[in-house]
Protein backbone atom coordinates (compact mmCIF):
# COMPACT_ATOMS: atom_id res chain seq x y z
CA UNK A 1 94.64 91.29 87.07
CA UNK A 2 93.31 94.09 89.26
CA UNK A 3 90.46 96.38 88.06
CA UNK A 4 91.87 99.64 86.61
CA UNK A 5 89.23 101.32 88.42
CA UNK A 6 89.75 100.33 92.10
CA UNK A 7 91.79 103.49 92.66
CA UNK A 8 89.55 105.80 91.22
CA UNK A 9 86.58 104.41 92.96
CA UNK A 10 88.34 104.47 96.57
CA UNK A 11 90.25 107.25 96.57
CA UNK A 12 88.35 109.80 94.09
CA UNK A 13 88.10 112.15 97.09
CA UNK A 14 91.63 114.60 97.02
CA UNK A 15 91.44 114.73 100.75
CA UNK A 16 91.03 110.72 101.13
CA UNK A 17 93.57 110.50 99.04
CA UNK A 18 96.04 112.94 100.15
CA UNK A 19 95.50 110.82 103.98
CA UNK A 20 96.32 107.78 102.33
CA UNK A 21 99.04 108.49 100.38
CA UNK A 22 101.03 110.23 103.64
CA UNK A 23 100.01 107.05 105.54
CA UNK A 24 101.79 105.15 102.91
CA UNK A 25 104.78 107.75 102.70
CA UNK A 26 105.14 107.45 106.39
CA UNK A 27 104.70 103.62 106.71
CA UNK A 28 107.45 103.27 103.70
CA UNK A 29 109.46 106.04 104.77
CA UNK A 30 109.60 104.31 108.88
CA UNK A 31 110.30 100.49 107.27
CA UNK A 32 113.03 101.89 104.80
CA UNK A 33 114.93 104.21 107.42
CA UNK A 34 114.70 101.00 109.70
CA UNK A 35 116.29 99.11 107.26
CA UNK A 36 119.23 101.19 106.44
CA UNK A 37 119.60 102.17 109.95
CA UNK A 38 120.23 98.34 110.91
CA UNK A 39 122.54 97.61 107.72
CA UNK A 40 124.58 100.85 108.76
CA UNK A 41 125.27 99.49 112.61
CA UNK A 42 125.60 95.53 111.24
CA UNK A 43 128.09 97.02 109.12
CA UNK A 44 126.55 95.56 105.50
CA UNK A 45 125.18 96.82 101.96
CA UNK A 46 126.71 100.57 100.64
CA UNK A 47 125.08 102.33 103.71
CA UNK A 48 127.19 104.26 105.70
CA UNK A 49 126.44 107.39 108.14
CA UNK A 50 126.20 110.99 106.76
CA UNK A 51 129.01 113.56 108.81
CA UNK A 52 129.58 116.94 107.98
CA UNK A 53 132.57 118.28 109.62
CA UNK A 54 132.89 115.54 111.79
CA UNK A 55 129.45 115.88 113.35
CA UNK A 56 126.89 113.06 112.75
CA UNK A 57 123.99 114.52 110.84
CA UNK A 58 120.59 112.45 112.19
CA UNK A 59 118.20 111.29 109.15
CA UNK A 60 115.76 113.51 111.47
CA UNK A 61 117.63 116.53 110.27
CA UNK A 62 116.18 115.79 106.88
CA UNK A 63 112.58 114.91 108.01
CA UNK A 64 112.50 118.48 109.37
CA UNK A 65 113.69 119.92 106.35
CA UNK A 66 111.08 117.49 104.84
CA UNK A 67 108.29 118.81 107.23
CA UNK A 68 109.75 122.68 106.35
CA UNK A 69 109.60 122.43 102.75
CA UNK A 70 106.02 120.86 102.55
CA UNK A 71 104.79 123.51 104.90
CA UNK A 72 106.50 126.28 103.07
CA UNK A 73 104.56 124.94 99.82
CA UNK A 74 101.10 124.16 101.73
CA UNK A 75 101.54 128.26 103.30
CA UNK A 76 101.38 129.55 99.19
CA UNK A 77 98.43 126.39 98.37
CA UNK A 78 100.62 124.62 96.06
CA UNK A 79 99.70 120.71 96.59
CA UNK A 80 96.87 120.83 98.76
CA UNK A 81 94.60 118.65 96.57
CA UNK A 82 91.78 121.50 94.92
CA UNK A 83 91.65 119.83 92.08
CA UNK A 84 91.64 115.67 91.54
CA UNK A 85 94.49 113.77 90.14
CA UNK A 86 96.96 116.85 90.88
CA UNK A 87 100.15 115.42 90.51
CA UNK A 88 101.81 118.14 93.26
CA UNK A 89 99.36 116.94 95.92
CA UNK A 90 100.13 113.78 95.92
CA UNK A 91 103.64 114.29 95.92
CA UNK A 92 103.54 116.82 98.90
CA UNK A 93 100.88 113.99 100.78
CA UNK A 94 103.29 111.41 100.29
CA UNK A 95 106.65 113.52 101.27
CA UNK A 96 104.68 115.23 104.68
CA UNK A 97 104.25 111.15 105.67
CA UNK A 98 107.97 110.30 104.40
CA UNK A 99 109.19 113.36 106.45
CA UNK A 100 107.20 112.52 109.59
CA UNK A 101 108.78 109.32 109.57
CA UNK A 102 112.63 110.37 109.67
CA UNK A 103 111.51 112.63 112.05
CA UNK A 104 109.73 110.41 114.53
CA UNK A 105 112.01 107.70 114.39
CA UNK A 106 114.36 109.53 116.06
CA UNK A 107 111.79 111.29 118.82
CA UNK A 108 114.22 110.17 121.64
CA UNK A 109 116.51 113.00 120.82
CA UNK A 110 113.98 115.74 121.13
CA UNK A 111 113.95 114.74 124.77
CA UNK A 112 116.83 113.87 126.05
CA UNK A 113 119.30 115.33 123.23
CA UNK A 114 121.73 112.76 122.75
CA UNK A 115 122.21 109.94 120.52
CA UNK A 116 120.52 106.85 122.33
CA UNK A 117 119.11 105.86 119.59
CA UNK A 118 119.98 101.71 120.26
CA UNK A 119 119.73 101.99 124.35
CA UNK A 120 116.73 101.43 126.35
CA UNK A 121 115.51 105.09 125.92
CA UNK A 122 115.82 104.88 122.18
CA UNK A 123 112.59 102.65 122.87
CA UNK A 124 110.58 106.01 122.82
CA UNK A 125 111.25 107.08 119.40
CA UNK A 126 109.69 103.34 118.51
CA UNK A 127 106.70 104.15 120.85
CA UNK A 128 106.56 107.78 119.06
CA UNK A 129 106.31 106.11 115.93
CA UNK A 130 103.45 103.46 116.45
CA UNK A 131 101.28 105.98 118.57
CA UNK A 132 101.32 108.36 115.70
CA UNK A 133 101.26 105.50 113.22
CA UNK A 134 98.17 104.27 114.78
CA UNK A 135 96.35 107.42 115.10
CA UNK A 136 96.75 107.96 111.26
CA UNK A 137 95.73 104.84 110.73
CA UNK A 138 92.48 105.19 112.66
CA UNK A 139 91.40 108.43 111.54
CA UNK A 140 92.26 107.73 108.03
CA UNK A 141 90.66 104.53 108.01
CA UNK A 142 87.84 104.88 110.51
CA UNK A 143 86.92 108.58 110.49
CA UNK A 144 83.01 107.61 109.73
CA UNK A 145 83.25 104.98 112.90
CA UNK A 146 84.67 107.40 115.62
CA UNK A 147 82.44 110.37 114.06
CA UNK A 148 79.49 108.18 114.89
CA UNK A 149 80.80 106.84 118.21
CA UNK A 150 81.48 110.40 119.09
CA UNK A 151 85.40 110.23 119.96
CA UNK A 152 85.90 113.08 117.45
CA UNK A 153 86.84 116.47 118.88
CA UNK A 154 84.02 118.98 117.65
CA UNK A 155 85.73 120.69 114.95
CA UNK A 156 86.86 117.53 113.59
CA UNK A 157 83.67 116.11 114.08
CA UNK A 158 82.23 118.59 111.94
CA UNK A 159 84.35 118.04 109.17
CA UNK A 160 83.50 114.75 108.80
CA UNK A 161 79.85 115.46 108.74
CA UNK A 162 80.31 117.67 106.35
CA UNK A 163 82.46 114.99 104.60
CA UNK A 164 80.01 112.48 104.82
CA UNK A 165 77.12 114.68 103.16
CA UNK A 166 79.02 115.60 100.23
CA UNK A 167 79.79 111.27 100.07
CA UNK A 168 76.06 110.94 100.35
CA UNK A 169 76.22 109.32 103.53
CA UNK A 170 74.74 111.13 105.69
């Protein structure tokens, strides 16, 4: 049985938990578009591809509206995490990751606009997705480590200081 409390205790900081909950967003958001993408093109499960008017709509379309809305909401303050346990900033943490993820996965078309999505170019929306999945990853995880090996920017650097004082760290 896991201790009720294991949440709480790791993630009682909004802003640690707002980082982890988009990581999750965007790791479950990248394995589940993955997943339906593949059933669509083997042809299997109730998945099929979204047209309107004859034109393919790209599940990117929807991680920009994704990446719109949250923006929109984050311009008038509603879900950025002031006060702990708020319902709306966990929801907008975990829907900025979820709407990264459409969007990335599908990074080849900002460059070469066309659908290459399964050839050999359609390699870079993969590469996209790890590079920025990895750099989440790292500075979520290891924001204390880099601060104190120096490979934070200055501003950045500074936050985390700032962090760390409040945590008692420093």
């Amino acid at each position: 049985m896991p201790d009720p409390g294991f949440y709480n205790r790791h993630f009682s900081n909004p802003r640690q938990e707002r980082a982890f909950l988009s990581a999750v967003g965007f790791t479950g958001g990248f394995a589940a578009c993955r997943t339906v993408t593949h059933a669509i093109r083997a042809g299997r499960g109730p998945f099929r591809n979204i047209s309107a008017g004859g034109t393919h709509v790209h599940h990117s379309t929807f991680g920009i509206f994704g990446l719109l809305g949250v923006g929109y909401l984050w311009t008038y303050r509603i879900g950025i995490g002031n006060r702990r346990h708020e319902w709306e900033s966990r929801l907008s943490a975990t829907l900025y990751g979820l709407a990264s993820a459409l969007t990335l996965d599908e990074f080849a078309l900002w460059l070469d606009l066309h659908d290459d999505y399964w050839d050999a170019q359609g390699r870079k929306s993969i590469d996209a997705v790890v590079i920025f999945a990895g750099l989440l990853t790292m500075g979520v995880a290891g924001r204390d480590a880099l601060h104190e090996l120096g490979l934070l920017p200055g501003a950045l650097g500074r936050l985390v200081e700032r962090d760390q004082r409040r945590r008692g760290i420093l």
